[in-house]
Every structure is written in C-alpha cells, then in structure tokens.
C-alpha atoms as a PDB file:
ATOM      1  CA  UNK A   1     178.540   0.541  -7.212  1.00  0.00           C
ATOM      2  CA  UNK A   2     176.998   3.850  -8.325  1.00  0.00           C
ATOM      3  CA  UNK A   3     175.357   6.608  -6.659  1.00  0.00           C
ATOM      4  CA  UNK A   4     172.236   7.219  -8.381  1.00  0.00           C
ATOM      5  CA  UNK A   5     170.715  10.958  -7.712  1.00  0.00           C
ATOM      6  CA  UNK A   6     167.778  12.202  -9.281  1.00  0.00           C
ATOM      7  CA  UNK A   7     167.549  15.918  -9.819  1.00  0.00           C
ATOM      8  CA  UNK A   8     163.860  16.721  -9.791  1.00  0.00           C
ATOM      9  CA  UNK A   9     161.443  19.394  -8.845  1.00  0.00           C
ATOM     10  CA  UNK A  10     157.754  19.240 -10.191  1.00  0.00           C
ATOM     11  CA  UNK A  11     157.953  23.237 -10.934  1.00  0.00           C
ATOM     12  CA  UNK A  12     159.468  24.140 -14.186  1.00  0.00           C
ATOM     13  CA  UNK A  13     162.073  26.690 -15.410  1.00  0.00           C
ATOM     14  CA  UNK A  14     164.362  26.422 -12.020  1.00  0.00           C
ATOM     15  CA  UNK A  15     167.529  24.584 -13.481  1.00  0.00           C
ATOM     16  CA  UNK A  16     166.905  21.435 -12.926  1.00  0.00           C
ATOM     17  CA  UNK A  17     168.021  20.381 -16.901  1.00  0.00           C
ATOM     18  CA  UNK A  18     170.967  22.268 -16.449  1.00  0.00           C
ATOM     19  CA  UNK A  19     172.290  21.115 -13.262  1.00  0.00           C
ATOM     20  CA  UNK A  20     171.427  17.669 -14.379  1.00  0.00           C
ATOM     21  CA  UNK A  21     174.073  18.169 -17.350  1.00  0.00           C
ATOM     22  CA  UNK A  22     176.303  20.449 -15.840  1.00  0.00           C
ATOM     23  CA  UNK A  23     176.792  18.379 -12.741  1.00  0.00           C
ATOM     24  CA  UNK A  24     177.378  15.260 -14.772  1.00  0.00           C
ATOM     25  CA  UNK A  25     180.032  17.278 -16.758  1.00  0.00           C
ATOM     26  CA  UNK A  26     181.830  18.579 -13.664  1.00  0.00           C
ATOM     27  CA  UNK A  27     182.028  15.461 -11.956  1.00  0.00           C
ATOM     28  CA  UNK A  28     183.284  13.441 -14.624  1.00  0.00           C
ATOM     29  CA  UNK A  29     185.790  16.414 -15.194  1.00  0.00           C
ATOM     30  CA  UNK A  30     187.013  15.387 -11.462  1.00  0.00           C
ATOM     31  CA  UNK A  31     187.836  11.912 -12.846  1.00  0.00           C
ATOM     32  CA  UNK A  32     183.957   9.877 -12.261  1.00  0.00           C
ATOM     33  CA  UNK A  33     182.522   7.777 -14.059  1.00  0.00           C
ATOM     34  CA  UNK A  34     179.318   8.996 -15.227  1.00  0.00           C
ATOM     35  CA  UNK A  35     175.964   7.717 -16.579  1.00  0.00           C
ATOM     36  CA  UNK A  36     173.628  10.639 -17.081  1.00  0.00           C
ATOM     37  CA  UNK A  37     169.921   9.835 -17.667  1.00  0.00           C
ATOM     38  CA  UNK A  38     167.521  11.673 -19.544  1.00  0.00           C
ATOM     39  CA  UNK A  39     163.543  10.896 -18.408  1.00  0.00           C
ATOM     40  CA  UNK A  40     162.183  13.744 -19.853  1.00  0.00           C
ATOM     41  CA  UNK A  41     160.900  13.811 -23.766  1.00  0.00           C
ATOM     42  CA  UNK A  42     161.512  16.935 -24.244  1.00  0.00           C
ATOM     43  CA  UNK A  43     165.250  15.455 -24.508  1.00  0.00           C
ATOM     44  CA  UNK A  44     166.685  18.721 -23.758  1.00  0.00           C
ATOM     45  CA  UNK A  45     169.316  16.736 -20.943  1.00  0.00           C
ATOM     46  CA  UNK A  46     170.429  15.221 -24.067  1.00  0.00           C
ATOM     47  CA  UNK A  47     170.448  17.712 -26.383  1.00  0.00           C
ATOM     48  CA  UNK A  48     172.771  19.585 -23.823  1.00  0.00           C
ATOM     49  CA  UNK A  49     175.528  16.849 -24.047  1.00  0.00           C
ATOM     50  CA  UNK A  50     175.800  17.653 -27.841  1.00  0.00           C
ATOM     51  CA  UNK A  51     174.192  14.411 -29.155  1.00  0.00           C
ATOM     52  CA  UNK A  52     171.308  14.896 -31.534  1.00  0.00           C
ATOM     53  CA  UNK A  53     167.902  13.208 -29.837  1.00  0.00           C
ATOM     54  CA  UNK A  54     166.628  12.506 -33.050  1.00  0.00           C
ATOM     55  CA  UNK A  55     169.342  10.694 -33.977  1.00  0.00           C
ATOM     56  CA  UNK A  56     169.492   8.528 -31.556  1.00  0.00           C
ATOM     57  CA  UNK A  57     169.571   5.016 -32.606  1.00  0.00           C
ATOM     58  CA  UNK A  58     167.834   3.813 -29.654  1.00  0.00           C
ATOM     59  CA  UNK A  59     167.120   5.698 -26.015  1.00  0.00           C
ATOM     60  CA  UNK A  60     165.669   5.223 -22.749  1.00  0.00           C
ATOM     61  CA  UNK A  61     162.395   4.802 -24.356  1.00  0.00           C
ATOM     62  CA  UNK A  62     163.449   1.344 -25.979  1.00  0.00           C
ATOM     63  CA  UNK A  63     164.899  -0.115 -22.680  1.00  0.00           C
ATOM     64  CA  UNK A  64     161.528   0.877 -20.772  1.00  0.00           C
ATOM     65  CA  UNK A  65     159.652  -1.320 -23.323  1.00  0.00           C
ATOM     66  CA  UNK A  66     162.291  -3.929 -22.952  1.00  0.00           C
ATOM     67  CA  UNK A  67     163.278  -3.551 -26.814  1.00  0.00           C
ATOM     68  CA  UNK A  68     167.123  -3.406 -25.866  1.00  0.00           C
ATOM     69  CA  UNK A  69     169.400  -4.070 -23.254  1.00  0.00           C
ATOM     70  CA  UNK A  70     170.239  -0.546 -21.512  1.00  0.00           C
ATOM     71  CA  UNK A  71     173.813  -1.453 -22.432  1.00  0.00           C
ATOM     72  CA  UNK A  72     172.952  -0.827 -26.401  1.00  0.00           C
ATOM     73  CA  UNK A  73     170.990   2.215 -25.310  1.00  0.00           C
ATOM     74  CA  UNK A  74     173.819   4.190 -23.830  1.00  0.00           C
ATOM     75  CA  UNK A  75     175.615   7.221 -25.701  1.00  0.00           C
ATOM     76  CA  UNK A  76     179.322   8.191 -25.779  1.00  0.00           C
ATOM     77  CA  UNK A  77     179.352  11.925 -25.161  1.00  0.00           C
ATOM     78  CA  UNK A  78     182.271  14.442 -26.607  1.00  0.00           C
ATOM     79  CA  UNK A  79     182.299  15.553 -23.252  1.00  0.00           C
ATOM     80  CA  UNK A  80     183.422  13.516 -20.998  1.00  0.00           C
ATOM     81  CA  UNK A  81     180.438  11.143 -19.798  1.00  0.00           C
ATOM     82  CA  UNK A  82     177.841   8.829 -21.277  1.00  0.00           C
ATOM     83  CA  UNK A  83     174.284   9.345 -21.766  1.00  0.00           C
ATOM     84  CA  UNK A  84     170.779   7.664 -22.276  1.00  0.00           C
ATOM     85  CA  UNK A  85     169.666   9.237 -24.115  1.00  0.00           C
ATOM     86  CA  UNK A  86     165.671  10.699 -24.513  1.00  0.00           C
ATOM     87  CA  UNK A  87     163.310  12.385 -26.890  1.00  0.00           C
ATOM     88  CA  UNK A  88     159.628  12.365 -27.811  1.00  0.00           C
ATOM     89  CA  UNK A  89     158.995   9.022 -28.423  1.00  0.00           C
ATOM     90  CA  UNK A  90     159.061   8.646 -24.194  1.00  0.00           C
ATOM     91  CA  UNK A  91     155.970  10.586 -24.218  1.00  0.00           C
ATOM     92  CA  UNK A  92     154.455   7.792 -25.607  1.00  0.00           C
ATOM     93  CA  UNK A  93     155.845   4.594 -22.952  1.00  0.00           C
ATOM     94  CA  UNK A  94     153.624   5.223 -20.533  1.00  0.00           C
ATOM     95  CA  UNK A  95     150.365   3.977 -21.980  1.00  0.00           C
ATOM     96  CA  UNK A  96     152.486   1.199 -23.211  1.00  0.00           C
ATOM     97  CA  UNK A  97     153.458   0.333 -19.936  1.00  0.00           C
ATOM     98  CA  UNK A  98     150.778   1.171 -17.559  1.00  0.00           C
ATOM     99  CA  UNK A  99     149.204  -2.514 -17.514  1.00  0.00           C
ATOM    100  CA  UNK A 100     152.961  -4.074 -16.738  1.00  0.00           C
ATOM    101  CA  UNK A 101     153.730  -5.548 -13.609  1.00  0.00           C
ATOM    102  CA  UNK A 102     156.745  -3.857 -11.937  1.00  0.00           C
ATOM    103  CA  UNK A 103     156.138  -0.998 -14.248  1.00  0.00           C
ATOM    104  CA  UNK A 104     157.500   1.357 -11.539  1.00  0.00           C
ATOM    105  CA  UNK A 105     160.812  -1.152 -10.950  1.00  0.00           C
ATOM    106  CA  UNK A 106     161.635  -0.776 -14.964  1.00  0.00           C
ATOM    107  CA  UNK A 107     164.159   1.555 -14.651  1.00  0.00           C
ATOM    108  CA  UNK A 108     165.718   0.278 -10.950  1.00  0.00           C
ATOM    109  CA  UNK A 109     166.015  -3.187 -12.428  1.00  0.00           C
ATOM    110  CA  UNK A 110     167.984  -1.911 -16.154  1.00  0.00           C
ATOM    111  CA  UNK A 111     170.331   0.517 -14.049  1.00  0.00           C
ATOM    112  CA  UNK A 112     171.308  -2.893 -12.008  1.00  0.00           C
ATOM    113  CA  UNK A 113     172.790  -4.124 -14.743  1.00  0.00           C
ATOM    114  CA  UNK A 114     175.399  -1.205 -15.559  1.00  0.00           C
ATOM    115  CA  UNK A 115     175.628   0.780 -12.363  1.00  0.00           C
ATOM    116  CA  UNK A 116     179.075  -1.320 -11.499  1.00  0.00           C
ATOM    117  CA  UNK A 117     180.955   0.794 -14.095  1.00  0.00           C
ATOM    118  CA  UNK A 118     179.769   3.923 -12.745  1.00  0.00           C
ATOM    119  CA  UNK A 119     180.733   6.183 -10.097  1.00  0.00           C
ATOM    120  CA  UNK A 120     177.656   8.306 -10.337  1.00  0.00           C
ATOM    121  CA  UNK A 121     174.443   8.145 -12.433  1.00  0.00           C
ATOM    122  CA  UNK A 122     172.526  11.621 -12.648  1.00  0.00           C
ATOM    123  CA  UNK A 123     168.862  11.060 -13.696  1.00  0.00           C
ATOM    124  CA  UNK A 124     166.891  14.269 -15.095  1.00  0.00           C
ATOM    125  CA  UNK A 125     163.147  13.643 -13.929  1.00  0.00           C
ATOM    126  CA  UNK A 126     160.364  15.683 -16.130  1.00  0.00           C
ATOM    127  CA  UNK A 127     159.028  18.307 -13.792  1.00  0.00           C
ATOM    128  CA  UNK A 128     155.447  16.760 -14.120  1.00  0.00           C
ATOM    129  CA  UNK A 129     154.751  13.724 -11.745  1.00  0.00           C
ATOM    130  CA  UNK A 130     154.156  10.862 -14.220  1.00  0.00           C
ATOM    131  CA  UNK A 131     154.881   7.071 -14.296  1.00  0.00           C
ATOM    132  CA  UNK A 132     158.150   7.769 -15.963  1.00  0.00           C
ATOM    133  CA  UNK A 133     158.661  10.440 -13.505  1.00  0.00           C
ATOM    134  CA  UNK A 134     157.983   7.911 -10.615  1.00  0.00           C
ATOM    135  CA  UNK A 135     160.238   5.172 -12.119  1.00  0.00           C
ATOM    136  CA  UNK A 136     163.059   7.392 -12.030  1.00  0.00           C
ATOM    137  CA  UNK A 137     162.511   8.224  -8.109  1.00  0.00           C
ATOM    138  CA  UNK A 138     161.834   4.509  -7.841  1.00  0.00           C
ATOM    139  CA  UNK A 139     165.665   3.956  -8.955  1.00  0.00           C
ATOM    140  CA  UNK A 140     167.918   6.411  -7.216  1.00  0.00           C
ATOM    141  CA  UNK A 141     169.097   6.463  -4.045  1.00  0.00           C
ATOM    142  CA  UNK A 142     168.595   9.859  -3.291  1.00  0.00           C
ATOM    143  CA  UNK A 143     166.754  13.303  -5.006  1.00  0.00           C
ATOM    144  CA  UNK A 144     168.721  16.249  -5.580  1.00  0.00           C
ATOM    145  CA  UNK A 145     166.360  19.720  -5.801  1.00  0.00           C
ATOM    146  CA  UNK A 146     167.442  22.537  -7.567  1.00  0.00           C
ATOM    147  CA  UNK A 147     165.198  25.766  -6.405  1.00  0.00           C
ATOM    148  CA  UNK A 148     165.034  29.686  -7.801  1.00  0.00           C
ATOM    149  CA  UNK A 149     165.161  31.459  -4.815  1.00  0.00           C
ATOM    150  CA  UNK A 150     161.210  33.323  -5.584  1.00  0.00           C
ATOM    151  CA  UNK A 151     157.803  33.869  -4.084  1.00  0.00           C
ATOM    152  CA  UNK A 152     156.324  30.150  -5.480  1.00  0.00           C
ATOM    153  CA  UNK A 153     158.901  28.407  -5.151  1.00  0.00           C
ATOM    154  CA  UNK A 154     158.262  26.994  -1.256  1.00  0.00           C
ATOM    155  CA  UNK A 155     154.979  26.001  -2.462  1.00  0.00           C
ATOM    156  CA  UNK A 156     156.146  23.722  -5.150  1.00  0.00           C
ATOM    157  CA  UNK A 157     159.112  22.745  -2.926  1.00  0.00           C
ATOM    158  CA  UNK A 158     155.976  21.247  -0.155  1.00  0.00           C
ATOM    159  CA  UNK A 159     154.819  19.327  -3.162  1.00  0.00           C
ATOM    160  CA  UNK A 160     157.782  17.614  -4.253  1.00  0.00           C
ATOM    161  CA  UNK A 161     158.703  16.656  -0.666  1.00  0.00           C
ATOM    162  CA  UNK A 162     155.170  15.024  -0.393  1.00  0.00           C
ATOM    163  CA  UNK A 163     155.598  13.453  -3.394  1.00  0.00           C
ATOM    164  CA  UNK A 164     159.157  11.618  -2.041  1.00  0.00           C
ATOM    165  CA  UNK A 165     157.249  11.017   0.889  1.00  0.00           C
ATOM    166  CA  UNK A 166     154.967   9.026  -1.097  1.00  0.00           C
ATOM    167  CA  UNK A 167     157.522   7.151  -2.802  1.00  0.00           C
ATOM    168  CA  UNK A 168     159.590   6.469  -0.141  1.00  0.00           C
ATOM    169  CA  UNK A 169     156.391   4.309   1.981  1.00  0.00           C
ATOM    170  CA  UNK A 170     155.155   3.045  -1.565  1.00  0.00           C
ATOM    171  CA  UNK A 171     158.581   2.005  -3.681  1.00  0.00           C
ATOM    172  CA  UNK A 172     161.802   3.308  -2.249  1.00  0.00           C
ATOM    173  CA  UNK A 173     162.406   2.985   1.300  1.00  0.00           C
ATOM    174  CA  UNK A 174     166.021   4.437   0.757  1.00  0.00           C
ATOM    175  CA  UNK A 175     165.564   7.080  -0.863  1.00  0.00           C
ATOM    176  CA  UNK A 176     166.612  10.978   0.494  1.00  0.00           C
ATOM    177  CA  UNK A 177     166.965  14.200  -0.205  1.00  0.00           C
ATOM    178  CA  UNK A 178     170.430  14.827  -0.472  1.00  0.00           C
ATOM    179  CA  UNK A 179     170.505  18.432  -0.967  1.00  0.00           C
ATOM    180  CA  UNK A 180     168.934  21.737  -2.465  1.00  0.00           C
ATOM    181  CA  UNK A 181     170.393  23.623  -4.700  1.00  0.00           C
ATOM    182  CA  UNK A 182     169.611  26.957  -5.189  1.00  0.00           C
ATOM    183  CA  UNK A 183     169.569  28.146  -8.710  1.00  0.00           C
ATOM    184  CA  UNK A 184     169.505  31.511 -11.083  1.00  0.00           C
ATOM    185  CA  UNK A 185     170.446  33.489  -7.834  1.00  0.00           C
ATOM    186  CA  UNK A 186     170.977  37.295  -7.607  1.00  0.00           C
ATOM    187  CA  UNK A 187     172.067  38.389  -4.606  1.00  0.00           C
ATOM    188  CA  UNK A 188     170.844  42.096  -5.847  1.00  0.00           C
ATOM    189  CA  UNK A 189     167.100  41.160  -5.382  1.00  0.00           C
ATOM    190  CA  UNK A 190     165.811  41.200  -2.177  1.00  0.00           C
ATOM    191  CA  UNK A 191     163.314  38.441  -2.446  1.00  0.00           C
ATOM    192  CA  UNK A 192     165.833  36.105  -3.341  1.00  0.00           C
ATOM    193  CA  UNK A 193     167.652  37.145  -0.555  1.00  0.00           C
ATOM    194  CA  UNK A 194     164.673  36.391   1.823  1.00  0.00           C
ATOM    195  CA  UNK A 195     163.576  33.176   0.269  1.00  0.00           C
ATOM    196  CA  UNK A 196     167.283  32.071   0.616  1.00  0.00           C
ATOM    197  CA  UNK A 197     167.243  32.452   4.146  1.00  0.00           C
ATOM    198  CA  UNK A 198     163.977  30.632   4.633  1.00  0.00           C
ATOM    199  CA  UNK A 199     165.398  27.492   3.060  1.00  0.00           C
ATOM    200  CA  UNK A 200     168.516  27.897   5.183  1.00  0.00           C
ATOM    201  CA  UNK A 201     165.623  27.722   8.267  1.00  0.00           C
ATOM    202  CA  UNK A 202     164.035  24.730   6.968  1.00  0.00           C
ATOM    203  CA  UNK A 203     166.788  23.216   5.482  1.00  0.00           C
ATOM    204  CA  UNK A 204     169.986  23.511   7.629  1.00  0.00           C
ATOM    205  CA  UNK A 205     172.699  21.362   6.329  1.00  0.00           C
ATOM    206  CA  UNK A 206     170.278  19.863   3.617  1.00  0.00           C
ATOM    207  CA  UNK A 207     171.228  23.499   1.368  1.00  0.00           C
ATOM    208  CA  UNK A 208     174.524  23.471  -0.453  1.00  0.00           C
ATOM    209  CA  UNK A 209     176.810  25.896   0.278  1.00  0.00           C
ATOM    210  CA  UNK A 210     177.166  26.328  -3.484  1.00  0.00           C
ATOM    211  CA  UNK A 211     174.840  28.699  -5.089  1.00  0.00           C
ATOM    212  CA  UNK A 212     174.530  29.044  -9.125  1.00  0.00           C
ATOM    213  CA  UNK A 213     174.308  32.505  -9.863  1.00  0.00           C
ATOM    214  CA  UNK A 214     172.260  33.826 -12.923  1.00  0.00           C
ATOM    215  CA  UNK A 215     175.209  33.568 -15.435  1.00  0.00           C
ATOM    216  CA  UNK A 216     174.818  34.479 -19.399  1.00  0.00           C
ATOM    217  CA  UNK A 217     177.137  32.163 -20.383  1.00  0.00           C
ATOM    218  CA  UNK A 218     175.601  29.602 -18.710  1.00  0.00           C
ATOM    219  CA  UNK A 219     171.693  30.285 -19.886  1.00  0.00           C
ATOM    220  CA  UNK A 220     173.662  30.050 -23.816  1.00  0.00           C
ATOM    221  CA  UNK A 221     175.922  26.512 -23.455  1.00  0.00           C
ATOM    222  CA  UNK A 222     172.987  24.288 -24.246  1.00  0.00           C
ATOM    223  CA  UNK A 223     172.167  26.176 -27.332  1.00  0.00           C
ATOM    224  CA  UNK A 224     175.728  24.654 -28.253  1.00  0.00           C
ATOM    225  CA  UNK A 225     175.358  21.189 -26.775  1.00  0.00           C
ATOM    226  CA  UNK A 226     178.367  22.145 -24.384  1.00  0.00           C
ATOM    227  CA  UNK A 227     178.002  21.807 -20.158  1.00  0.00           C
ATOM    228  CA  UNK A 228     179.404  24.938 -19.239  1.00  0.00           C
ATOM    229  CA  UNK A 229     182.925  23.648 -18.380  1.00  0.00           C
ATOM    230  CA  UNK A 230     183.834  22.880 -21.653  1.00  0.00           C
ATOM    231  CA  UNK A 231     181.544  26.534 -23.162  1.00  0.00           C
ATOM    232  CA  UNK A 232     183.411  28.805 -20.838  1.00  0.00           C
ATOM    233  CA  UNK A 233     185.558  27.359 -18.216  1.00  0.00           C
ATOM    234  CA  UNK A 234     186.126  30.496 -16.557  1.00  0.00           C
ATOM    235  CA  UNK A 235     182.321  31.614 -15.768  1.00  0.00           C
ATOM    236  CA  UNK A 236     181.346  32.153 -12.858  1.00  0.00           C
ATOM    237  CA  UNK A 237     178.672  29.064 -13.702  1.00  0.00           C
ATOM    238  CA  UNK A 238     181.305  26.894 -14.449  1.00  0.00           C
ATOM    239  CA  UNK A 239     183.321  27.246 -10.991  1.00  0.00           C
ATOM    240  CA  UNK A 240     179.733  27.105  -9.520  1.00  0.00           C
ATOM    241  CA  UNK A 241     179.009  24.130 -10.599  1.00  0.00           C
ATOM    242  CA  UNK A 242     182.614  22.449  -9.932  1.00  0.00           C
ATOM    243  CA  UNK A 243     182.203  23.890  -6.538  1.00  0.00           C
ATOM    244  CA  UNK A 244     178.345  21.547  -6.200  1.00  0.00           C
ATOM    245  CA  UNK A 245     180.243  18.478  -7.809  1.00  0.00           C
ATOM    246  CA  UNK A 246     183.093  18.756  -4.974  1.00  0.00           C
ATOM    247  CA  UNK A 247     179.958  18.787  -2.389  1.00  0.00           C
ATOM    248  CA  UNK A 248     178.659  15.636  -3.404  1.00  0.00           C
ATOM    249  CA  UNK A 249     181.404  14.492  -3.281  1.00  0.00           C
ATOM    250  CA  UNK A 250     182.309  15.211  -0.242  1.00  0.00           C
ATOM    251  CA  UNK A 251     178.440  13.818   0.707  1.00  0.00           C
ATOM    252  CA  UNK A 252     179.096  10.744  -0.692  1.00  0.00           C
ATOM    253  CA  UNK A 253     182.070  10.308   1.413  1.00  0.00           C
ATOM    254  CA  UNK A 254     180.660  11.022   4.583  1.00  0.00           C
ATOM    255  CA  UNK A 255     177.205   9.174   3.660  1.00  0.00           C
ATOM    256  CA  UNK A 256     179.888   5.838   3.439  1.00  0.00           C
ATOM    257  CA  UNK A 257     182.019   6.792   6.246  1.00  0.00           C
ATOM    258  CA  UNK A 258     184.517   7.996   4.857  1.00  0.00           C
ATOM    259  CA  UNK A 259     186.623  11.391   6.101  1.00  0.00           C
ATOM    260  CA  UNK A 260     186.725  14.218   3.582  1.00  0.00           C
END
C-alpha cells in the first residue's frame, strides 16, 4: 500500500511545485513506484513532468466529478513516474462539487482504488486553502512543508499547522507532518541563517537534514518539463533532492518498524 504525502504550504513561491516533482522524480529514480498528483490548476506539477496540461485527455478534474475512473485519468511520464494530471478546468470543480456529500472524501476514496501499485503517491496542494485543497489533506497520510528560510515565512508556517490541525479533528485523524523542508537556501544571507535555526528550535527532528540550495539549474528544469535529475544530474539541486528522497525513505522505514 502507498504512502501518500502531500507537499503543501498556504504561502506561495517557496518550492513547494518543485519539490513535489522533483521528489517524485528522485524517488522513482531509487526504484518506487510513483503516482504524483497535481491539485493545483495552474497545472504547473504537470507541466514539470513534460506532459502538456492542455492536452490532457482527461485529469484530476474528471475523476473529482466522477466522469472517469482515476485509472483512465493517470499519465505515463518520460521520466520515470506517472501523473494525474491538472490544469484550469480544476478551477472550476469546486462549485460543481460543493453540494456533494463526501465532497471532502472524493479524492481519499479514488486513490483507494490504485494506491496498491504504488510505493509512494506525492500530491501538490494549491497554496490557497480551498475544497480541492482540503480533499487532498483529506487523502494523505501525512503533509510534507517545504519553507524559504525568510522573515514571513514562520507566520505562514503557524497557519498551515492550524489548518492540519483542523483537518486532522474534522477529516483525517492520521494525518502528520512528516517533515520540513527548507527550500531556496543561501547560507551567505544571514536571515536565512537565523530563520534556519529557529525551525531547528521548533522543529527538532521534524526538519530534514537535507536543505535545497538556491540552484540555477534547478529554477530552469521546469521550463523544459525535466525534474532536475534527468536536466542536470550533477547540480547541486539534483543531489539535494536525492539526498530528501533517501530521508523519506528512511522515514517510512522507521514509521513501519523497520531498521534503516
């Protein structure tokens, strides 16, 4: 059975899109299996797996609104995992849905039906807190959170662990934070520095070890539809990200009892 993890954080412009990709990448490059989700419209998850969002045949959108089964949905990437694909039209589901009962259990109950032939399903939340946004938390077992390491960043970080909170007592019982990731970092500026070692205070063994640096190869893979590993497998982003795929890895392990 597959561990789902969403990677979320309600602020924009801190990663989250390209961990989402880049971890999914990276772990199936260490021989998962590997569903990646795309719940945000602006597709960009999918985009960054090099398949065209507006040629999708179907996407997430149509197995929201029950039009397919997720199985017809899914996407064979070029690189190495399989995708479901997004783009705008899942701006539109949740009007269509809001009236449903079990509208927050849509996605939980269509990832039942495939998550036996995965090892891991990554799910990339939209940074604004929407239905979509909450059936996606309502599904995983546990919320990865990428963070830039600057002045607003532990503000949005008390939000998002409110809004888990909420979820957790409302719709998900089960589900953790599993880690935080700290993103873009430059160990030159001082501030990052500083907010780095707050969330080592507050977070202890929550923070990956792994850090992704601020990498130029990285910021220009996605304009190719390439993860990183397969753009420039010798960046430092690359290794970075290997490096945060062998740590939840090693999580998962220990989470099941296993000995790393």
């Amino acid at each position: 059975m597959a561990q789902i993890i969403a990677i979320a954080n309600q602020k924009g412009g801190v990663g989250k899109t390209t961990t989402a990709v880049n971890l999914a990448a990276s772990l199936a490059v260490l021989k998962k299996r590997v569903l990646l989700v795309d719940m945000d419209s602006q597709g960009n998850a999918t985009m960054g797996s090099g398949i065209q969002k507006n040629d999708l045949l179907y996407s997430v959108t149509d197995v929201l609104l029950g039009e397919v089964p997720i199985e017809t949905a899914i996407s064979k990437a070029e690189v190495g995992y399989k995708v479901l694909g997004a783009n705008r039209d899942l701006a539109g589901v949740e009007l269509a849905i809001a009236e449903q009962d079990g509208r927050e259990f849509i996605l939980r109950e269509a990832l039942k039906e495939i998550e036996h032939s995965f090892d891991y399903i990554i799910v990339d939340c939209a940074p604004s807190l929407s239905l979509i946004t909450v059936n996606a938390l309502a599904a995983v077992d546990s919320v990865l959170i990428p963070m830039q390491c600057e002045y607003y960043a532990l503000e949005g970080l008390a939000d998002l662990t409110q809004t888990i909170d909420r979820i957790q007592q409302a719709l998900n019982p089960d589900l953790q934070i599993i880690g935080v990731l700290r993103t873009m970092y430059d160990a030159r500026n001082a501030l990052t520095r500083d907010v780095s070692e707050e969330l080592e205070q507050y977070f202890g063994k929550k923070l990956y070890d792994t850090v992704i640096p601020r990498n130029v190869r990285l910021a220009e893979a996605p304009a190719h539809g390439l993860p990183i590993i397969y753009f420039e497998k010798n960046s430092k982003g690359a290794v970075a990200y290997l490096n945060l795929a062998a740590e939840v890895l090693k999580k998962s392990k220990v989470k099941k009892g296993i000995k790393a």
